[in-house]
Protein backbone atom coordinates (compact mmCIF):
# COMPACT_ATOMS: atom_id res chain seq x y z
CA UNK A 1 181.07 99.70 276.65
CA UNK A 2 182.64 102.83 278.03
CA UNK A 3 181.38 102.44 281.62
CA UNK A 4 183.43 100.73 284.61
CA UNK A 5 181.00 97.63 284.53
CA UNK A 6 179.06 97.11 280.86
CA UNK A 7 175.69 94.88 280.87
CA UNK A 8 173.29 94.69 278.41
CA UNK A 9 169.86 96.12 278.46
CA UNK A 10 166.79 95.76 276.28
CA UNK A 11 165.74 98.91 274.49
CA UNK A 12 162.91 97.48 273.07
CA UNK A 13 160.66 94.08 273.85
CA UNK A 14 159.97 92.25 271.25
CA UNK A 15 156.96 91.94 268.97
CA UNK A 16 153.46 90.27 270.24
CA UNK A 17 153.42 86.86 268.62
CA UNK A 18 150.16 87.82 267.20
CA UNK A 19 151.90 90.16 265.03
CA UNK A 20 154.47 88.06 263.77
CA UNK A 21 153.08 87.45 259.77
CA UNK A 22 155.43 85.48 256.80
CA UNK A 23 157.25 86.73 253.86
CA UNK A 24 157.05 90.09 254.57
CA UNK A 25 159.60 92.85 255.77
CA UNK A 26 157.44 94.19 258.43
CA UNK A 27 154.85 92.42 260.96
CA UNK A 28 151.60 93.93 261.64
CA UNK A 29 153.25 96.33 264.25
CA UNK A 30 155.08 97.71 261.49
CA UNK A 31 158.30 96.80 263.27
CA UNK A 32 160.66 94.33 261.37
CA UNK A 33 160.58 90.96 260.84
CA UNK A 34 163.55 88.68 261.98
CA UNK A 35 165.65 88.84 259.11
CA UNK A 36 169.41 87.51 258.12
CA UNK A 37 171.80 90.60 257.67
CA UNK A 38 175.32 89.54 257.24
CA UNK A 39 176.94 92.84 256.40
CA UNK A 40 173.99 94.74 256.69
CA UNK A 41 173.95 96.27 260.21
CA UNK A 42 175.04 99.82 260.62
CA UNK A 43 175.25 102.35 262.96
CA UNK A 44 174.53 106.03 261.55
CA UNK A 45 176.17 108.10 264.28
CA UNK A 46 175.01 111.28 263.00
CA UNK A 47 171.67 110.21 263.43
CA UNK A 48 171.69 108.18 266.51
CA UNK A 49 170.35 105.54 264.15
CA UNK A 50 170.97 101.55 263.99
CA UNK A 51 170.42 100.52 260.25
CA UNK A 52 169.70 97.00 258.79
CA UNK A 53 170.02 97.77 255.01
CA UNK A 54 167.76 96.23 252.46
CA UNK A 55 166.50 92.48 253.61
CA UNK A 56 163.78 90.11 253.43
CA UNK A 57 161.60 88.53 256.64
CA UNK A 58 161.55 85.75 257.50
CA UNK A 59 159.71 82.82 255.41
CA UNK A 60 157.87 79.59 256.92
CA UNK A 61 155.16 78.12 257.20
CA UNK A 62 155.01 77.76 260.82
CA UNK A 63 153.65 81.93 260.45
CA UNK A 64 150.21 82.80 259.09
CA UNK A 65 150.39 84.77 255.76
CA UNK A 66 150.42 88.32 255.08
CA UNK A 67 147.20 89.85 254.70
CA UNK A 68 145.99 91.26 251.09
CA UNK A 69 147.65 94.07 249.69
CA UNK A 70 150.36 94.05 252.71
CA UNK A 71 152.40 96.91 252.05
CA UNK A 72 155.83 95.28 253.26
CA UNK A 73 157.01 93.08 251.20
CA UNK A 74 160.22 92.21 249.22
CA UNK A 75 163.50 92.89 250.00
CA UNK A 76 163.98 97.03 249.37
CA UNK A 77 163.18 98.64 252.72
CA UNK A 78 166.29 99.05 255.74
CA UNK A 79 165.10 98.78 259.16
CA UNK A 80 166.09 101.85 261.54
CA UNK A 81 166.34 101.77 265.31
CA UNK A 82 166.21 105.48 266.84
CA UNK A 83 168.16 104.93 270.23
CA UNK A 84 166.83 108.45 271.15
CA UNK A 85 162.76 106.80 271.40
CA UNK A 86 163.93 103.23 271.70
CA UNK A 87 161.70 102.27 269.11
CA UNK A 88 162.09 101.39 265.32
CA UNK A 89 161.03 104.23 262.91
CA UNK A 90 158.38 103.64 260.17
CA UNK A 91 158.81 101.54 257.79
CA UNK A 92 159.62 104.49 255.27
CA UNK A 93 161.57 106.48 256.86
CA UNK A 94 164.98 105.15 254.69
CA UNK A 95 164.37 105.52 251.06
CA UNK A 96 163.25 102.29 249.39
CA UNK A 97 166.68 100.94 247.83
CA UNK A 98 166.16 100.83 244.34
CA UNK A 99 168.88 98.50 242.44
CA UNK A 100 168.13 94.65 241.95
CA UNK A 101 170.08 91.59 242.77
CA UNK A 102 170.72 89.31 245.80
CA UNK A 103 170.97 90.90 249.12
CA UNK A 104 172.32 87.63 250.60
CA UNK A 105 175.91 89.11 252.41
CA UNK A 106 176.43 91.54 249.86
CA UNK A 107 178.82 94.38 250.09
CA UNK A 108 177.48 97.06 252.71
CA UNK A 109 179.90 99.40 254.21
CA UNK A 110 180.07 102.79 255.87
CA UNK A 111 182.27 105.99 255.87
CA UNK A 112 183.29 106.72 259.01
CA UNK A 113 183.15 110.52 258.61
CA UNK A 114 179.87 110.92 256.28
CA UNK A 115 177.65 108.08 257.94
CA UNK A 116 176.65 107.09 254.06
CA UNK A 117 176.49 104.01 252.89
CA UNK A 118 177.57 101.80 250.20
CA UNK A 119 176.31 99.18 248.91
CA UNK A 120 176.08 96.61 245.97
CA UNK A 121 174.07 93.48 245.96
CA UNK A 122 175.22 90.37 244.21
CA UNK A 123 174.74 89.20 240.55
CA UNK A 124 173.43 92.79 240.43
CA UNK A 125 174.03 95.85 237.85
CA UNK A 126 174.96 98.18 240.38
CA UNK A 127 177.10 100.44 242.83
CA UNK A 128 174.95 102.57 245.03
CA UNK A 129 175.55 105.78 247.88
CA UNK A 130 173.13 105.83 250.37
CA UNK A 131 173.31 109.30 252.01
CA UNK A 132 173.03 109.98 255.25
CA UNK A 133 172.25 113.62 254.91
CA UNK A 134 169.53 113.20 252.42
CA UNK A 135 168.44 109.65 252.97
CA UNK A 136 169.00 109.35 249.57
CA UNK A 137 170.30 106.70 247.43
CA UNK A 138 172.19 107.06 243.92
CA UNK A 139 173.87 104.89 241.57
CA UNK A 140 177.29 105.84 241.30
CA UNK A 141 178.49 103.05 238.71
CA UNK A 142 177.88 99.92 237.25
CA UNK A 143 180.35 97.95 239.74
CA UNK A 144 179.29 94.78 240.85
CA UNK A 145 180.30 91.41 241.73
CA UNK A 146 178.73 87.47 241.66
CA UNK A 147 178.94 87.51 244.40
CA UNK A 148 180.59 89.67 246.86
CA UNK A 149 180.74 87.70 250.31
CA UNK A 150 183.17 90.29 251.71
CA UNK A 151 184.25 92.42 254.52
CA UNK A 152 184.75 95.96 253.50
CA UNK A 153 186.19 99.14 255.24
CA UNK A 154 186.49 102.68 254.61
CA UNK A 155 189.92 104.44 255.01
CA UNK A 156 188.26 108.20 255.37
CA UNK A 157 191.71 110.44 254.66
CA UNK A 158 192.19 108.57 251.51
CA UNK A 159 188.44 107.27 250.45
CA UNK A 160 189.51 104.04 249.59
CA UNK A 161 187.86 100.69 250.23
CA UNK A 162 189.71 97.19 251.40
CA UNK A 163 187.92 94.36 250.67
CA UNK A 164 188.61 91.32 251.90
CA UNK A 165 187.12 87.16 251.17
CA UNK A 166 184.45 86.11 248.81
CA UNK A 167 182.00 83.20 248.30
CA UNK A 168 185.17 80.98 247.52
CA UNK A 169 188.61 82.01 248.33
CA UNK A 170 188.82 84.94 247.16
CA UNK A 171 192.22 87.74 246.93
CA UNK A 172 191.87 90.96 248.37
CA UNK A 173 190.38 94.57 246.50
CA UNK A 174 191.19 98.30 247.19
CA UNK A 175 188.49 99.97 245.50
CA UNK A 176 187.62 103.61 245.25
CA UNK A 177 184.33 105.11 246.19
CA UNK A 178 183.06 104.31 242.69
CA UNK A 179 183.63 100.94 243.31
CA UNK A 180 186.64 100.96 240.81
CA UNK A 181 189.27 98.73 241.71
CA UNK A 182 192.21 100.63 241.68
CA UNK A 183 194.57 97.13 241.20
CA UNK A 184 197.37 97.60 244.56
CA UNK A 185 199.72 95.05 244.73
CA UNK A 186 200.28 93.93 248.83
CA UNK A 187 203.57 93.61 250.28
CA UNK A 188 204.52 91.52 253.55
CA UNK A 189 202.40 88.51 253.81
CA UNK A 190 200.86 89.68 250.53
CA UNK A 191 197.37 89.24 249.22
CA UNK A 192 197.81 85.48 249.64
CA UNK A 193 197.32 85.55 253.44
CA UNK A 194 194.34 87.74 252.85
CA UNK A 195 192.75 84.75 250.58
CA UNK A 196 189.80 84.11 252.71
CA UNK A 197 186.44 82.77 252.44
CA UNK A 198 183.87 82.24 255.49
CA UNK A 199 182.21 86.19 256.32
CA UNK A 200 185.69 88.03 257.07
CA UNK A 201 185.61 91.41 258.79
CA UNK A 202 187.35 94.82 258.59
CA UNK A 203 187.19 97.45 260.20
CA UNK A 204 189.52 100.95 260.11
CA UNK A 205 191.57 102.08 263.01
CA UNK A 206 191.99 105.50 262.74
CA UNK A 207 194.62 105.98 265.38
CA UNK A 208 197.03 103.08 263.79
CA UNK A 209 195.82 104.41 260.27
CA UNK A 210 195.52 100.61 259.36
CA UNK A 211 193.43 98.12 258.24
CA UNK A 212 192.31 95.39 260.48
CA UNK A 213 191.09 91.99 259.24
CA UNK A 214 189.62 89.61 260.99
CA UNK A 215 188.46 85.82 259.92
CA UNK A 216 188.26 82.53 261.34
CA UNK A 217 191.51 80.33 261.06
CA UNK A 218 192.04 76.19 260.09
CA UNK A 219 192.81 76.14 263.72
CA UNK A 220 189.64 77.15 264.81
CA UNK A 221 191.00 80.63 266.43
CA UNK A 222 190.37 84.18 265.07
CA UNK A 223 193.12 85.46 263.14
CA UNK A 224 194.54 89.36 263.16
CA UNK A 225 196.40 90.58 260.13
CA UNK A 226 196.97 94.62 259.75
CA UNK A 227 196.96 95.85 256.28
CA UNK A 228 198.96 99.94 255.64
CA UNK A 229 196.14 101.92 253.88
CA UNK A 230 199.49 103.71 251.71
CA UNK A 231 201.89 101.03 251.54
CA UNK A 232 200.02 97.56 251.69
CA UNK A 233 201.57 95.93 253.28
CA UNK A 234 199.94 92.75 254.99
CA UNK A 235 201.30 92.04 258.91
CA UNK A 236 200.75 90.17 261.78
CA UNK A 237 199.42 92.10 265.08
CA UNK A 238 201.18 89.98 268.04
CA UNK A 239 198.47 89.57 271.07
CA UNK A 240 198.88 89.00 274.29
CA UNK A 241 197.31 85.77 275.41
CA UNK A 242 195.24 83.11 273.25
CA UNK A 243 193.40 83.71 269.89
CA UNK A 244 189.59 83.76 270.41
CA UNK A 245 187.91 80.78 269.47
CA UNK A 246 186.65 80.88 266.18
CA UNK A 247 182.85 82.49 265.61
CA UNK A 248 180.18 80.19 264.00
CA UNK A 249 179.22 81.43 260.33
CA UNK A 250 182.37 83.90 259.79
CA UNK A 251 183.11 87.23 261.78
CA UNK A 252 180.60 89.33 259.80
CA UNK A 253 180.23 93.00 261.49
CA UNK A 254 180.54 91.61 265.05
CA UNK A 255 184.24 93.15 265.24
CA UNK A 256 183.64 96.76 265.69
CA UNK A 257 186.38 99.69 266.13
CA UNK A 258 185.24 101.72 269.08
CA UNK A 259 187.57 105.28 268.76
CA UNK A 260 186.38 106.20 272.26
CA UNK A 261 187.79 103.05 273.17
CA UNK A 262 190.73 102.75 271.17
CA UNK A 263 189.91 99.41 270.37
CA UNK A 264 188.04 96.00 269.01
CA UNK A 265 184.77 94.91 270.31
CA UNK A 266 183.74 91.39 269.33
CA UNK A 267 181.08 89.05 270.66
CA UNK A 268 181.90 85.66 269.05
CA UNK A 269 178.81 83.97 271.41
CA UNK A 270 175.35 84.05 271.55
CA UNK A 271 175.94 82.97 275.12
CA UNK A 272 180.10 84.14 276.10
CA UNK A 273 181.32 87.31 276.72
CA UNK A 274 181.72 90.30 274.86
CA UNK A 275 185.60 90.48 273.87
CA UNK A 276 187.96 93.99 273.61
CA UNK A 277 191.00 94.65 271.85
CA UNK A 278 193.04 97.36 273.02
CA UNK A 279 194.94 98.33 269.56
CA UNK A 280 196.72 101.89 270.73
CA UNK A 281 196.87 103.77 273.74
């Protein structure tokens, strides 16, 4: 994204259909299955690293079985990319996770200073740390929620967490690391504007020092509210030109705050373009 002219390029083909096997999270290649990640893509900047945390393969019966004994199964393993061999990594090379619960777009965020991770599944008994130092993870509390459905962001001077949508309609958190919600009260708009449901996304702009929140509108547009990681207070960022069009099944982690950039990158397409927001200069 930082050159004159971005394209995309393949850094790795894909598996041989022969490999392809069902209901587990590896294929015979012992690169991952397909899988659905919602929140659970990552990059780990330290370590050159993309991360899928801690989900399932696919399951159907159009794909022969496993065979006996098949290591890779369940839902505990993370998938990680090294961009410095262009290949995936074995399958253990991130720490099984070990909590319970639903992985299905459960809370999975990271710090933008540390590169850990944290995470907490649905309907689960559970707040976890993965480490990025260590590859380690630890239970840091008993914080959970049924179920989470969230976008989540990291303010790193103040270690505090926004949280934003739910399953339902659901009003927006500030947690601490612990996953203890620490019970703000939002001015401006107010949490009512920040009511969402459908995959939200936030990400941290370190330059503004604010919260952005991103989610798909009644109108079918993307909508931009800022939230002040001190004050929070809930705003409207004024853009230049249209709203994008909405993207199918909720933002997610498509939004992503580039620093080098200074700005939002969003694909909201399989097939359009990829979309920037300039949000400082």
């Amino acid at each position: 994204m930082n050159v004159d002219a971005p394209r995309w390029e393949q850094l790795r083909a894909p598996s041989a259909n022969e490999a392809i096997i069902n209901g587990t999270q590896f294929y015979l290649d012992k690169r991952p299955s397909a899988t659905h990640t919602y929140y659970a893509t990552q990059f780990i900047e330290s370590q050159d690293r993309l991360m899928v945390v801690a989900s399932p393969g696919i399951s159907g019966a159009l794909f022969p079985p496993a065979p006996p004994n098949f290591a890779y199964t369940g839902s505990a393993r993370s998938f990680s990319f090294n961009l410095a061999t262009g290949d995936w990594d074995d399958p253990d090379h991130v720490a099984p996770y070990p909590g319970q619960g639903d992985f299905t777009a459960c809370l999975c965020v990271k710090h933008p200073v540390t590169d850990d991770l944290y995470y907490s599944r649905n309907y689960a008994e559970g707040w976890y740390r993965w480490t990025a130092a260590t590859r380690r993870w630890d239970r840091l509390s008993s914080a959970s929620r049924s179920p989470w459905y969230c976008g989540a962001a990291i303010d790193p001077v103040r270690n505090r967490m926004l949280t934003v949508g739910g399953y339902s309609p659901t009003a927006p958190q500030v947690l601490s690391l612990e996953g203890v919600n620490l019970g703000v009260r939002f001015g401006g708009l107010g949490a009512e504007a920040l009511t969402v449901s459908g995959y939200p996304a936030v990400v941290y702009d370190d330059v503004l020092d604010r919260f952005l929140c991103l989610f798909n509108g009644p109108d079918g547009r993307i909508k931009l509210l800022s939230v002040h990681p001190q004050t929070w207070e809930v705003s409207k960022i004024e853009l230049q030109g249209s709203e994008p069009m909405a993207r199918p099944n909720g933002l997610l982690n498509a939004p992503q705050y580039v620093p080098e950039l200074r700005g939002v990158v969003l694909t909201n397409s399989y097939t359009g373009n990829a979309l920037f927001l300039r949000t400082s200069l």
